[in-house]
Protein backbone atom coordinates (compact mmCIF):
# COMPACT_ATOMS: atom_id res chain seq x y z
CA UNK A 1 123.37 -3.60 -48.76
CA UNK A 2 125.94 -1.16 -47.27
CA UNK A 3 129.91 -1.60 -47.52
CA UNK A 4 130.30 -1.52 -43.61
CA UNK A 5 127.37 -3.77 -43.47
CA UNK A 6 128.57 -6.37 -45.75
CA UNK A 7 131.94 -5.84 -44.05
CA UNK A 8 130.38 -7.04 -40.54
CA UNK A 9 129.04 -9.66 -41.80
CA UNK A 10 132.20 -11.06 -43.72
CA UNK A 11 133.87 -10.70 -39.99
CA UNK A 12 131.19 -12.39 -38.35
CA UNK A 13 131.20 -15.36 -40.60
CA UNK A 14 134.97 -15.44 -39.46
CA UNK A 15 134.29 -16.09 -35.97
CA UNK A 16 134.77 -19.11 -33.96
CA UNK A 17 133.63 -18.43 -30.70
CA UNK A 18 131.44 -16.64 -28.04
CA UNK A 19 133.96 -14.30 -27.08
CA UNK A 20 134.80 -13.35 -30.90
CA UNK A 21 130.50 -12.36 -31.46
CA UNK A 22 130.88 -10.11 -28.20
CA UNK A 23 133.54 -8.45 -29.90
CA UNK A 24 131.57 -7.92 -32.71
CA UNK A 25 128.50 -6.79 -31.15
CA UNK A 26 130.85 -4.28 -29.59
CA UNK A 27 131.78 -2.86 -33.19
CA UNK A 28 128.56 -3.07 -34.35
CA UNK A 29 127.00 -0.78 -31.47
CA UNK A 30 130.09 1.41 -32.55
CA UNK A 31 128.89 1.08 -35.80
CA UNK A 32 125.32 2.07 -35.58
CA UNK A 33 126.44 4.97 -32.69
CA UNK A 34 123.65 3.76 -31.02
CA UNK A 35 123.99 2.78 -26.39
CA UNK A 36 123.69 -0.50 -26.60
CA UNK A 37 123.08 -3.48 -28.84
CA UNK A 38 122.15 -6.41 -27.54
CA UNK A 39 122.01 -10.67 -28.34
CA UNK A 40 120.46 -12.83 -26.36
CA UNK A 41 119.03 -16.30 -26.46
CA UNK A 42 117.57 -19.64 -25.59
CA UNK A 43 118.20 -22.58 -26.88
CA UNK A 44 115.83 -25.66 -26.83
CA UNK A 45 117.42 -26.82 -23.54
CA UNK A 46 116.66 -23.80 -21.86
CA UNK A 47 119.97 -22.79 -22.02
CA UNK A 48 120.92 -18.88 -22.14
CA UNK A 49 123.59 -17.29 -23.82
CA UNK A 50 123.93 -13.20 -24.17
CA UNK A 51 126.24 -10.97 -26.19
CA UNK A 52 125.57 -7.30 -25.05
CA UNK A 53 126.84 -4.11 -24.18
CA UNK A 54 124.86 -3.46 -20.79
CA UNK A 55 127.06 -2.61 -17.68
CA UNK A 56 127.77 -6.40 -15.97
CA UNK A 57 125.99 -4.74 -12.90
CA UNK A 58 122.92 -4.35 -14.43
CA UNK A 59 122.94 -7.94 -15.75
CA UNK A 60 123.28 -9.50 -12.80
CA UNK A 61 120.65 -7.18 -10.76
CA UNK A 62 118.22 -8.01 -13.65
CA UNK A 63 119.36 -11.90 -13.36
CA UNK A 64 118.92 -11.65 -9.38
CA UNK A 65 115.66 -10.15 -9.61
CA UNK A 66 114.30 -12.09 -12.30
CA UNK A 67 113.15 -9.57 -14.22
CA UNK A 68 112.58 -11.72 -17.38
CA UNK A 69 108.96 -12.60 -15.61
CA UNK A 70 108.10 -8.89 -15.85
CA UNK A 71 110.18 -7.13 -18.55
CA UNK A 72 107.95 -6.05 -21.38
CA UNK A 73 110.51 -7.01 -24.07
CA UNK A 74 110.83 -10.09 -23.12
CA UNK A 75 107.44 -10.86 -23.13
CA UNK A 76 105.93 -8.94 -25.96
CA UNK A 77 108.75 -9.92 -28.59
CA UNK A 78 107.98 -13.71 -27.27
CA UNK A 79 104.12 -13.64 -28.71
CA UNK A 80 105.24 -11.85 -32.16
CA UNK A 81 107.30 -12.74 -34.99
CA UNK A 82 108.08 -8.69 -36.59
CA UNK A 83 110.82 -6.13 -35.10
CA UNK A 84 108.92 -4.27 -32.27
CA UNK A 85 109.56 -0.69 -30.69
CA UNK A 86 109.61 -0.62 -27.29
CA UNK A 87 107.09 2.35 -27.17
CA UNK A 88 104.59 -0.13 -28.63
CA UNK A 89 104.95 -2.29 -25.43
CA UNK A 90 102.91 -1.90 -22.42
CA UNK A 91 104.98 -0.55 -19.88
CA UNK A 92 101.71 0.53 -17.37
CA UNK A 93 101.96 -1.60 -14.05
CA UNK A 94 103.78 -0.24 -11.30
CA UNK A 95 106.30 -2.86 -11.18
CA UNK A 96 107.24 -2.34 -14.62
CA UNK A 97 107.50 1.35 -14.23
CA UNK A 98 110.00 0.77 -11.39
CA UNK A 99 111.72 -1.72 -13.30
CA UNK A 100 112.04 1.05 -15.83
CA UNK A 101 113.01 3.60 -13.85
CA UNK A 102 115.87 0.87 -12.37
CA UNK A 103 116.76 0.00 -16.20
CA UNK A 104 117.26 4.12 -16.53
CA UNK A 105 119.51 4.61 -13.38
CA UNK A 106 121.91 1.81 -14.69
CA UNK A 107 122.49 3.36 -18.44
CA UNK A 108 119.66 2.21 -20.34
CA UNK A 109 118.45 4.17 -22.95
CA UNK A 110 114.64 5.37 -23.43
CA UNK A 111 114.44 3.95 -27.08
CA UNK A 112 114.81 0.55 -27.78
CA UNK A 113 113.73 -1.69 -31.09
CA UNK A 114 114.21 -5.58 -30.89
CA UNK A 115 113.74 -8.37 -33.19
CA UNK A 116 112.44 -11.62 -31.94
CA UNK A 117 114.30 -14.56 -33.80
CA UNK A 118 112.89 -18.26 -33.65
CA UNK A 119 115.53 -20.49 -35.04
CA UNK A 120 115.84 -24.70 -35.23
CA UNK A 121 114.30 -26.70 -31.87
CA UNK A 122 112.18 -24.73 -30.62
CA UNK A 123 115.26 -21.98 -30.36
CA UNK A 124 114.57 -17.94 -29.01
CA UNK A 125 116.78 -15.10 -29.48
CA UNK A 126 116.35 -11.52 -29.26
CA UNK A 127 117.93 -8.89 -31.22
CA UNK A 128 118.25 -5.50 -30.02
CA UNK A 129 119.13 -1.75 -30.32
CA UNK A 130 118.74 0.20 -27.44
CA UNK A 131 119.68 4.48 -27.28
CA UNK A 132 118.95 7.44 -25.49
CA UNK A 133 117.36 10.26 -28.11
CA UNK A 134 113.83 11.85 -29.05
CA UNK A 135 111.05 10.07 -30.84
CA UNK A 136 111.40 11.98 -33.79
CA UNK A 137 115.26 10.98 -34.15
CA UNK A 138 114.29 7.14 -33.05
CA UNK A 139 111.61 7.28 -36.07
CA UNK A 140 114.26 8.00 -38.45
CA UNK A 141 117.41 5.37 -37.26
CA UNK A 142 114.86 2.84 -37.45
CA UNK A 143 113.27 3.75 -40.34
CA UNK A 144 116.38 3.78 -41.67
CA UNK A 145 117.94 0.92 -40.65
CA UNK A 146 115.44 -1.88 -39.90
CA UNK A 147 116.33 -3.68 -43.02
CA UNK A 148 119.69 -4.46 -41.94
CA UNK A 149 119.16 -4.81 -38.53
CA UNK A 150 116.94 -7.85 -39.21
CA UNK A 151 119.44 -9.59 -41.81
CA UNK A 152 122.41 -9.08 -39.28
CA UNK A 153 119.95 -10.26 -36.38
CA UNK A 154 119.21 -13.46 -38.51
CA UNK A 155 123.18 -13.42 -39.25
CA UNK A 156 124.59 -13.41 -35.99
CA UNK A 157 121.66 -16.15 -34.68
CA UNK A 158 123.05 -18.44 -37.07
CA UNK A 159 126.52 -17.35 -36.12
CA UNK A 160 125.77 -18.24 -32.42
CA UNK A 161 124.09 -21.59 -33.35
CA UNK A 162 127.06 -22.50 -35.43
CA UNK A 163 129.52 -21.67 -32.04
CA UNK A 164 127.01 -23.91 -29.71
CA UNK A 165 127.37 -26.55 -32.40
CA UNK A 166 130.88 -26.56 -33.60
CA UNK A 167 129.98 -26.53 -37.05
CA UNK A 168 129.32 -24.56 -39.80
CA UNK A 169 126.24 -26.73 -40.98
CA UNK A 170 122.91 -25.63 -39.72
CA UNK A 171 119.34 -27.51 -40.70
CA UNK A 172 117.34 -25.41 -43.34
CA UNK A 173 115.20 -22.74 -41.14
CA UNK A 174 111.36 -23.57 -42.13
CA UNK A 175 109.48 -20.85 -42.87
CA UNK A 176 106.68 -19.14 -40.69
CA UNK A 177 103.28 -19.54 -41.86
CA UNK A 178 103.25 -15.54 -42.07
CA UNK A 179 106.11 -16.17 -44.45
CA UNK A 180 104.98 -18.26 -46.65
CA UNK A 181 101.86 -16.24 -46.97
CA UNK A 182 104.18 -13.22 -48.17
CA UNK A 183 105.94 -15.57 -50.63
CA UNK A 184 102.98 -16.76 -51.97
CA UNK A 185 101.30 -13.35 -52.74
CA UNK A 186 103.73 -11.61 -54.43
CA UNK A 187 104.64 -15.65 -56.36
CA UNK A 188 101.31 -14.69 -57.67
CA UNK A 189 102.25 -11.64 -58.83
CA UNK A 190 100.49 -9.51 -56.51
CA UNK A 191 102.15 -5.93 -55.43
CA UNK A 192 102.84 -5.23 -52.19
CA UNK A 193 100.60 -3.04 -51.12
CA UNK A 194 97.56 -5.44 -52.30
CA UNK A 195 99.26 -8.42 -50.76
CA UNK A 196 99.44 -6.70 -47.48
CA UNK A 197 96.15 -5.52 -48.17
CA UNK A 198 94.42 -9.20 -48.76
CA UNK A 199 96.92 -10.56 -45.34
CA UNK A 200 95.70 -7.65 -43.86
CA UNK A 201 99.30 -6.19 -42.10
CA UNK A 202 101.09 -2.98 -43.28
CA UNK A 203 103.46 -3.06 -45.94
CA UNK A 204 106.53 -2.48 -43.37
CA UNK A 205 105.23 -5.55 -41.46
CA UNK A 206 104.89 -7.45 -45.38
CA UNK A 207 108.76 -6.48 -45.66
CA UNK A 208 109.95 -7.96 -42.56
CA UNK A 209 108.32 -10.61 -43.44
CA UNK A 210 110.16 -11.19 -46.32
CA UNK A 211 113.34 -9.96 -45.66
CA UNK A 212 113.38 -12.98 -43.10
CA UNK A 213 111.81 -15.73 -45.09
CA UNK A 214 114.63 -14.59 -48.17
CA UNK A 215 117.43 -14.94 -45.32
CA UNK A 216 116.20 -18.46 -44.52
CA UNK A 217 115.91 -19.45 -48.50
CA UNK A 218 119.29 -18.26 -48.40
CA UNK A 219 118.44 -16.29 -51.48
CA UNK A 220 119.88 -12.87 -53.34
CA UNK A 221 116.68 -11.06 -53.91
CA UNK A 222 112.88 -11.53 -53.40
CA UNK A 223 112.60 -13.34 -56.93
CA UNK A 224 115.06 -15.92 -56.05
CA UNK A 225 113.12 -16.26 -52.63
CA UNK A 226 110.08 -16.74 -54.23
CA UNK A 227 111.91 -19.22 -56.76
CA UNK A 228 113.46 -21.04 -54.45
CA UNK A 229 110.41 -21.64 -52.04
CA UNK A 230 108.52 -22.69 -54.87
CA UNK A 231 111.09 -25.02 -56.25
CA UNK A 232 111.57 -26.66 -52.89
CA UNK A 233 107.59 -27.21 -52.47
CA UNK A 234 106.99 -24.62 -49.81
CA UNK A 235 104.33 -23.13 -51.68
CA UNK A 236 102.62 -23.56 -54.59
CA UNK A 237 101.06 -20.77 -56.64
C-alpha cells in the first residue's frame, strides 16, 4: 500500500468525530486531485449521515427535490455489491438527463466511480470519487487506484460506525456469499483467472471481491484471508 495511503488511514483511525472524517475526506479529495469525494450513508434506522465535498447548495436542492428516488447512483450501487462507474449506469430517461444536466450546472463532474458498502444491521454507505476529465484519463485513475479506494471506503465506514457508536469495537462484518465464493476458490488452490472463470465474473470483479472480504477478516494478505476464513468456519475447502 502507498505511504500517503497508509498515512490517511493512521489519521483516520485518530478521529473521534463527524466533523474530524469531513476533514479528512477533504484531504483525501486533495489527495487523489480528483472534484469531489464523497461518504454517505444509512444506517439501519434510516438514519443519514454524509461527509462530502459538494457545494451545500447542491445538497440541499438534491435533498428538496428528492432526487435519491431518481439518481442512478443511488439506485444502481444499491442492487450491486462491486465499485461501479457511473458510465455503466443508465442515465436515459428524461428526468434523469435533467437531473444531470442540474448535477453539471452546480460543479459536478462528468466521471464518477462509487463503491457500495453494506456494513452491520442492515447498514448502506456509498463511497465515491467524482471529477471532471476524458474517458481515457478516467480509465487510468481508476485503474489505478481502485484498490485503495475500496480499502479506504471500507476504512472510513468503519470509522463512521465507530463515531455513531462511541466505541472503537465493531461486530465482525460477515462475509457476502460472493465472498466467500472467492475465498473458497483460490482456498482450493485455484488461480484467478480459473476461479473467475468457474464464478463466472472478470478477474477485476474476483479482486474486489477479495480485497473486501480480506478487509473484513481483518487480514494482511489474501493467504491470511483465506486462513483466517477457514479457521473461523466460513468455508470449508
Amino acid at each position: 500500500m502507498q505511504t500517503k495511503i497508509v498515512a490517511f488511514i493512521e489519521r483516520l483511525q485518530q478521529v473521534t468525530t463527524f466533523d474530524g472524517i469531513q476533514r479528512l475526506i477533504e484531504q483525501l479529495r486533495d489527495l487523489y486531485q480528483v472534484e469531489h469525494l464523497i461518504y454517505h450513508s444509512v444506517n439501519s434506522a434510516g438514519e443519514p449521515y454524509a461527509a462530502l465535498t459538494y457545494s451545500l447548495d447542491w445538497v440541499d436542492h438534491y435533498l428538496e427535490q428528492d432526487y435519491g428516488r431518481i439518481d442512478p447512483v443511488v439506485l444502481g450501487c444499491y442492487q450491486r455489491f462491486h465499485p461501479v462507474d457511473w458510465k455503466r449506469l443508465d442515465w436515459s430517461s428524461k428526468r434523469v438527463r435533467n437531473f444531470l444536466l442540474e448535477a453539471s450546472d452546480a460543479g459536478i463532474g462528468n466521471q464518477g466511480f462509487s463503491i457500495p458498502i453494506r456494513g452491520p444491521n442492515g447498514q448502506f454507505a456509498l463511497f465515491t470519487v467524482n471529477h471532471r476529465c476524458s474517458d481515457e484519463e478516467w480509465l487510468r485513475f481508476t485503474d489505478a487506484h481502485v484498490r485503495d479506494l475500496l480499502l479506504i471506503a471500507h476504512y472510513v465506514n468503519q470509522k463512521a460506525l465507530e463515531v455513531e457508536r462511541g466505541t472503537d469495537r465493531l461486530p465482525d462484518q460477515s462475509l457476502s456469499p460472493r465472498e466467500l465464493d472467492a475465498l473458497t476458490m483460490l482456498g482450493m488452490g485455484k488461480s484467478r483467472g480459473h476461479a473467475a472463470e468457474i464464478l463466472s465474473i472478470s478477474e477485476h470483479t474476483l479482486r474486489v471481491y477479495i480485497e473486501s472480504a480480506r478487509f473484513k477478516l481483518g487480514a494482511a494478505n489474501t493467504t491470511h484471508a483465506v486462513a483466517l476464513a477457514m479457521a473461523r468456519g466460513k468455508i470449508i475447502v
